[in-house]
C-alpha atoms as a PDB file:
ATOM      1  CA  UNK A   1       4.774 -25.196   0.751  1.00  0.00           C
ATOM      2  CA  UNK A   2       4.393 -22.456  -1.551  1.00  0.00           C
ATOM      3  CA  UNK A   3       7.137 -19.762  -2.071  1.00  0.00           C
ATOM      4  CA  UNK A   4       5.786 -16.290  -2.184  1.00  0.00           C
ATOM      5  CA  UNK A   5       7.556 -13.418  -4.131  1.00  0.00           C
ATOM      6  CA  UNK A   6       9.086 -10.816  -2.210  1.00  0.00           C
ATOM      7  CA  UNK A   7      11.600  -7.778  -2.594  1.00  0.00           C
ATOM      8  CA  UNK A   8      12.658  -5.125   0.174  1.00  0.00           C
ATOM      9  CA  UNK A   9      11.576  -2.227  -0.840  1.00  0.00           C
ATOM     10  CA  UNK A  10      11.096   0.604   2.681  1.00  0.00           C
ATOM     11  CA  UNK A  11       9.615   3.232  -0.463  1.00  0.00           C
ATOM     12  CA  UNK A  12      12.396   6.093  -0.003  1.00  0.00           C
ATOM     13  CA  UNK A  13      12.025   5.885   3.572  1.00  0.00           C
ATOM     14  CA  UNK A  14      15.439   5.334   4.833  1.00  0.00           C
ATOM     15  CA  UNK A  15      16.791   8.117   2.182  1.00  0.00           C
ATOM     16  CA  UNK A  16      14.567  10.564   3.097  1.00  0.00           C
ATOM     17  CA  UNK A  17      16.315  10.189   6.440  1.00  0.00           C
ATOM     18  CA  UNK A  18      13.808   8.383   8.617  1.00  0.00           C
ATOM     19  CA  UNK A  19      15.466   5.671  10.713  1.00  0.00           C
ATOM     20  CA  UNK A  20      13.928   2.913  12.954  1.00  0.00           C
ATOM     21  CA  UNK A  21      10.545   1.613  12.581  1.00  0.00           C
ATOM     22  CA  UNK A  22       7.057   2.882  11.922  1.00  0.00           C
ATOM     23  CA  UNK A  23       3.855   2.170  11.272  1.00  0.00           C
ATOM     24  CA  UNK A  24       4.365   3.649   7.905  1.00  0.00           C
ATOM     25  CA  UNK A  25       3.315   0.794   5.374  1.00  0.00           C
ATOM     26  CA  UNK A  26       0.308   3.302   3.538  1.00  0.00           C
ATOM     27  CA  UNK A  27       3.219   5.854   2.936  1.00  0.00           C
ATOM     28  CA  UNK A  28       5.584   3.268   1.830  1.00  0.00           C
ATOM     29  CA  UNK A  29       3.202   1.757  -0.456  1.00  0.00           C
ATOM     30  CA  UNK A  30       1.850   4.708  -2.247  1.00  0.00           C
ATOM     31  CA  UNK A  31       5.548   5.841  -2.804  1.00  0.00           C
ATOM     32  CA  UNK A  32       6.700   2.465  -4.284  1.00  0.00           C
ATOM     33  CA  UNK A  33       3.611   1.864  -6.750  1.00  0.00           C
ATOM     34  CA  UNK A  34       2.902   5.469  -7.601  1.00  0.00           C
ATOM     35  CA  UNK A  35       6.667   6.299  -8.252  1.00  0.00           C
ATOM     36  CA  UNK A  36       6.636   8.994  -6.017  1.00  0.00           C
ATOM     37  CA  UNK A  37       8.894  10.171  -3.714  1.00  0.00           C
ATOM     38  CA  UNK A  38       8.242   9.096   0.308  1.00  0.00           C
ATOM     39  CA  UNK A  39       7.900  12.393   1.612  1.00  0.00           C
ATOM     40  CA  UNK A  40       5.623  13.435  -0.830  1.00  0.00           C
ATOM     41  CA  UNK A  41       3.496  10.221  -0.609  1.00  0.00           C
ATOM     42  CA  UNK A  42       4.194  10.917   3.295  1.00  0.00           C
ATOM     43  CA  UNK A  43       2.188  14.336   2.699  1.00  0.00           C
ATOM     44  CA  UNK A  44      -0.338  13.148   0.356  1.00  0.00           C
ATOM     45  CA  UNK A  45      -1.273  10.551   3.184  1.00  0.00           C
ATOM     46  CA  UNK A  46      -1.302  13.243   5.886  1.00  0.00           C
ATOM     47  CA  UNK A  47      -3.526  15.480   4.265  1.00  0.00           C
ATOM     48  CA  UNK A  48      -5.904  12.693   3.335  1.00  0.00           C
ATOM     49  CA  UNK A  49      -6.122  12.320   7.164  1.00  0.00           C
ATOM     50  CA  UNK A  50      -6.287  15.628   8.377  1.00  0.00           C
ATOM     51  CA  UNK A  51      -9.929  15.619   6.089  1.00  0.00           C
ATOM     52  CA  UNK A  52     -11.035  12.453   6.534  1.00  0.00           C
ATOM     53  CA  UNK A  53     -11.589  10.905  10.343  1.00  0.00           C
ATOM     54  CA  UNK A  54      -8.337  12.244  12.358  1.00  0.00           C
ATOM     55  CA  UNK A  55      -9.157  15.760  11.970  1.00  0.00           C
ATOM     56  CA  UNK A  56      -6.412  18.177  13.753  1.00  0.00           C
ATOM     57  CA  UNK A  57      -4.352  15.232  15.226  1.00  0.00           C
ATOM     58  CA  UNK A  58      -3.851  13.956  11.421  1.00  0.00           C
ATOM     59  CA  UNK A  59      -1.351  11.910  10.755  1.00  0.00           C
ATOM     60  CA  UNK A  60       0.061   9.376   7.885  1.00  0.00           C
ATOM     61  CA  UNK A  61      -0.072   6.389  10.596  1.00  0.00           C
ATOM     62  CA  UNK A  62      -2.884   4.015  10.440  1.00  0.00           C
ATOM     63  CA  UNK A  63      -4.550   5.126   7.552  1.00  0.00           C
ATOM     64  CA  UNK A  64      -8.317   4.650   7.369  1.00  0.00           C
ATOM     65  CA  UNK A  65      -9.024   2.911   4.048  1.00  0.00           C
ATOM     66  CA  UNK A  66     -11.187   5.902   3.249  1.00  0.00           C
ATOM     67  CA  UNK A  67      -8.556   8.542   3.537  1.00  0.00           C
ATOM     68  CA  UNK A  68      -6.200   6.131   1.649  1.00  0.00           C
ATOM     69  CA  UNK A  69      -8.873   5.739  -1.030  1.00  0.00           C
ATOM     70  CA  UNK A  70      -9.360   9.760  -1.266  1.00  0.00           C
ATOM     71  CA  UNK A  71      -5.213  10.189  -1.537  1.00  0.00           C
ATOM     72  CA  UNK A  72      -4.900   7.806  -4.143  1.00  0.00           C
ATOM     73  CA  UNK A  73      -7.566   8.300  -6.350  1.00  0.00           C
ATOM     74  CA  UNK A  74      -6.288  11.835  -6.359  1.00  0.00           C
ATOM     75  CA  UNK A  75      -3.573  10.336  -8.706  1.00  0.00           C
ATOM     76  CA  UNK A  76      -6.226   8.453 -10.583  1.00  0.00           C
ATOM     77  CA  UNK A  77      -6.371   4.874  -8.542  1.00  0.00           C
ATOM     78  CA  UNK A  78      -9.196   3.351  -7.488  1.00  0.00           C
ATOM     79  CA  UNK A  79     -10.806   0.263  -5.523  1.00  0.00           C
ATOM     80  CA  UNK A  80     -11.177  -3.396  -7.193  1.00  0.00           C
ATOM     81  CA  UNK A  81     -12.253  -6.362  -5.432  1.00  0.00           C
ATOM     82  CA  UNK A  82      -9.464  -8.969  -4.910  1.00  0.00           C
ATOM     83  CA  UNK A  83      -9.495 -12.069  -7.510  1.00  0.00           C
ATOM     84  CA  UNK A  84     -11.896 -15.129  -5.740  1.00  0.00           C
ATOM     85  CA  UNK A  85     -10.283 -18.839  -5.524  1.00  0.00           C
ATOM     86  CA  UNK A  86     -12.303 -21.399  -4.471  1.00  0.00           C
ATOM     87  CA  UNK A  87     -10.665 -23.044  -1.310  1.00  0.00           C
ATOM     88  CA  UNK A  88      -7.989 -20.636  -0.651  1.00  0.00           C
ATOM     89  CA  UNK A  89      -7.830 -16.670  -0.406  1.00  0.00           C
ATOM     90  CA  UNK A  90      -5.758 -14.255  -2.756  1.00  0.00           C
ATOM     91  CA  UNK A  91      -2.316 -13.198  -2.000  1.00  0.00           C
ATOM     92  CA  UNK A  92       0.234 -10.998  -3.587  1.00  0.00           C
ATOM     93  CA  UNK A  93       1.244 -12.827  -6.188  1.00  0.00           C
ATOM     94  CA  UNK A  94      -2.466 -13.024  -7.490  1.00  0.00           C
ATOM     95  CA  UNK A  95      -2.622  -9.491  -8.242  1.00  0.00           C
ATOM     96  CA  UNK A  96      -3.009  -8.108 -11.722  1.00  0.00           C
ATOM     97  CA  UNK A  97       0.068  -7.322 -13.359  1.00  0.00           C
ATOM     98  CA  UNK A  98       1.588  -3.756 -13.315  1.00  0.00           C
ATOM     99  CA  UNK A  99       1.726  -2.029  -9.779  1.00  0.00           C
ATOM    100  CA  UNK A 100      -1.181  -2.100  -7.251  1.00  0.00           C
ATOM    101  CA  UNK A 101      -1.214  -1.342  -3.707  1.00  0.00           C
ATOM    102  CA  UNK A 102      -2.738  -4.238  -1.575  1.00  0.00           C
ATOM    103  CA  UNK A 103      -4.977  -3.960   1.318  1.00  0.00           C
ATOM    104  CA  UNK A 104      -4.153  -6.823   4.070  1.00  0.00           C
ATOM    105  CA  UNK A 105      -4.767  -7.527   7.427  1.00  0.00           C
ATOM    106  CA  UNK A 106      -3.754  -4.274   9.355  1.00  0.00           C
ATOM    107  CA  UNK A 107      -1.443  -3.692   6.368  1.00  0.00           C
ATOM    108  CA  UNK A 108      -0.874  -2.090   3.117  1.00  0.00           C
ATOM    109  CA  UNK A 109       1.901  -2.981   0.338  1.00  0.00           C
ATOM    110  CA  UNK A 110       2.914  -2.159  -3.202  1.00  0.00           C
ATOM    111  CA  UNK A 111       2.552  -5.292  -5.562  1.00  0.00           C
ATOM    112  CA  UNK A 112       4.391  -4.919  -8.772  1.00  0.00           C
ATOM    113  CA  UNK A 113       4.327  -7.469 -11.013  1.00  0.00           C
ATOM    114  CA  UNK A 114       3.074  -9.843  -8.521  1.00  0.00           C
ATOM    115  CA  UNK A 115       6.049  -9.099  -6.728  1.00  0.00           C
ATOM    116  CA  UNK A 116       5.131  -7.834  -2.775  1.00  0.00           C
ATOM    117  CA  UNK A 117       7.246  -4.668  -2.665  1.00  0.00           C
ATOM    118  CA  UNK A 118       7.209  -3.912   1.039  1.00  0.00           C
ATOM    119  CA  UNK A 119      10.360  -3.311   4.358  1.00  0.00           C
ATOM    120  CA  UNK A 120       9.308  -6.669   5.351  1.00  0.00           C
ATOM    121  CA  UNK A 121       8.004 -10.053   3.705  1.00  0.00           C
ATOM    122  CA  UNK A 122       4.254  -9.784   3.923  1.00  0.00           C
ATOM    123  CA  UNK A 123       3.663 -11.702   0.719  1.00  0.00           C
ATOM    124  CA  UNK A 124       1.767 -14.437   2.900  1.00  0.00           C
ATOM    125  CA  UNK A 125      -1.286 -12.085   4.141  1.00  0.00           C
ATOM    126  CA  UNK A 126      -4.376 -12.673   3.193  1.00  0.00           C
ATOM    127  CA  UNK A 127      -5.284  -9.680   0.656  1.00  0.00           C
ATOM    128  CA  UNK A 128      -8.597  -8.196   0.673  1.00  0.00           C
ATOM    129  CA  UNK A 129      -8.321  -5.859  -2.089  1.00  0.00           C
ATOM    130  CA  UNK A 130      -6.762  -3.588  -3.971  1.00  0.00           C
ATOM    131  CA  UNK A 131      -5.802  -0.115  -5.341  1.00  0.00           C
ATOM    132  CA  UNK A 132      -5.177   0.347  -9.508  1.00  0.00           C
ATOM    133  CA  UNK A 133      -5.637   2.389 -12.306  1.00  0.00           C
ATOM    134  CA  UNK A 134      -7.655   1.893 -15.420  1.00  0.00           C
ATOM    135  CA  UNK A 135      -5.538   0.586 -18.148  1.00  0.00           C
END
């Protein structure tokens, strides 16, 4: 079995004083690989939704991938395609090095390095693309 490469990383969250759980992994991801704080990343996100789909009952929850797209290429990211494999699917640790966010399965999660950064070990999931800048 393969190991996958994983550090806990909840973004800022827990310091910014927000306790428990949440459905928060777009916030947490933009904070870790844009080296922002969470509540600013947790206000970028917002008002990404508040103009995109959600309208007045915006929130940073269960970000469309268009409002994520619009918030992050606000700080100069944009979309790539994630790396093909013939007989398997990319993961994680297949991202380019340097910090991207991943999109998953009903998930999103800072890669650094090829190193999931994320407040849970999703370094298995299936990645479908990803968020970078031009180097």
């Amino acid at each position: 079995m393969k190991t996958y490469k994983y550090n806990h990383n909840d973004g800022g969250r827990l310091a910014s004083g927000f306790k428990g759980k949440s459905g928060d992994c777009a916030i947490r991801a933009m904070a870790i690989a844009c080296c922002i704080p969470y509540n600013e990343a947790r206000s970028r996100c917002k008002d990404a939704s508040a103009v995109g789909r959600l309208g007045s009952r915006a929130t940073a929850r269960g970000m469309y991938k268009e409002d994520f797209t619009a918030a992050l290429s606000k700080l100069g990211w944009r979309w790539f395609s994630a790396p093909k494999f013939e007989g398997r699917k990319a993961r994680g640790t297949d991202m380019p090095s340097g910090r991207v966010i991943a999109r998953m399965s009903s998930h999103y999660a800072a890669v650094i390095n090829g190193v999931v950064n994320d407040s849970w070990d999703s370094s298995e999931k299936m990645v479908y693309g990803y968020w970078g800048q031009d180097t």
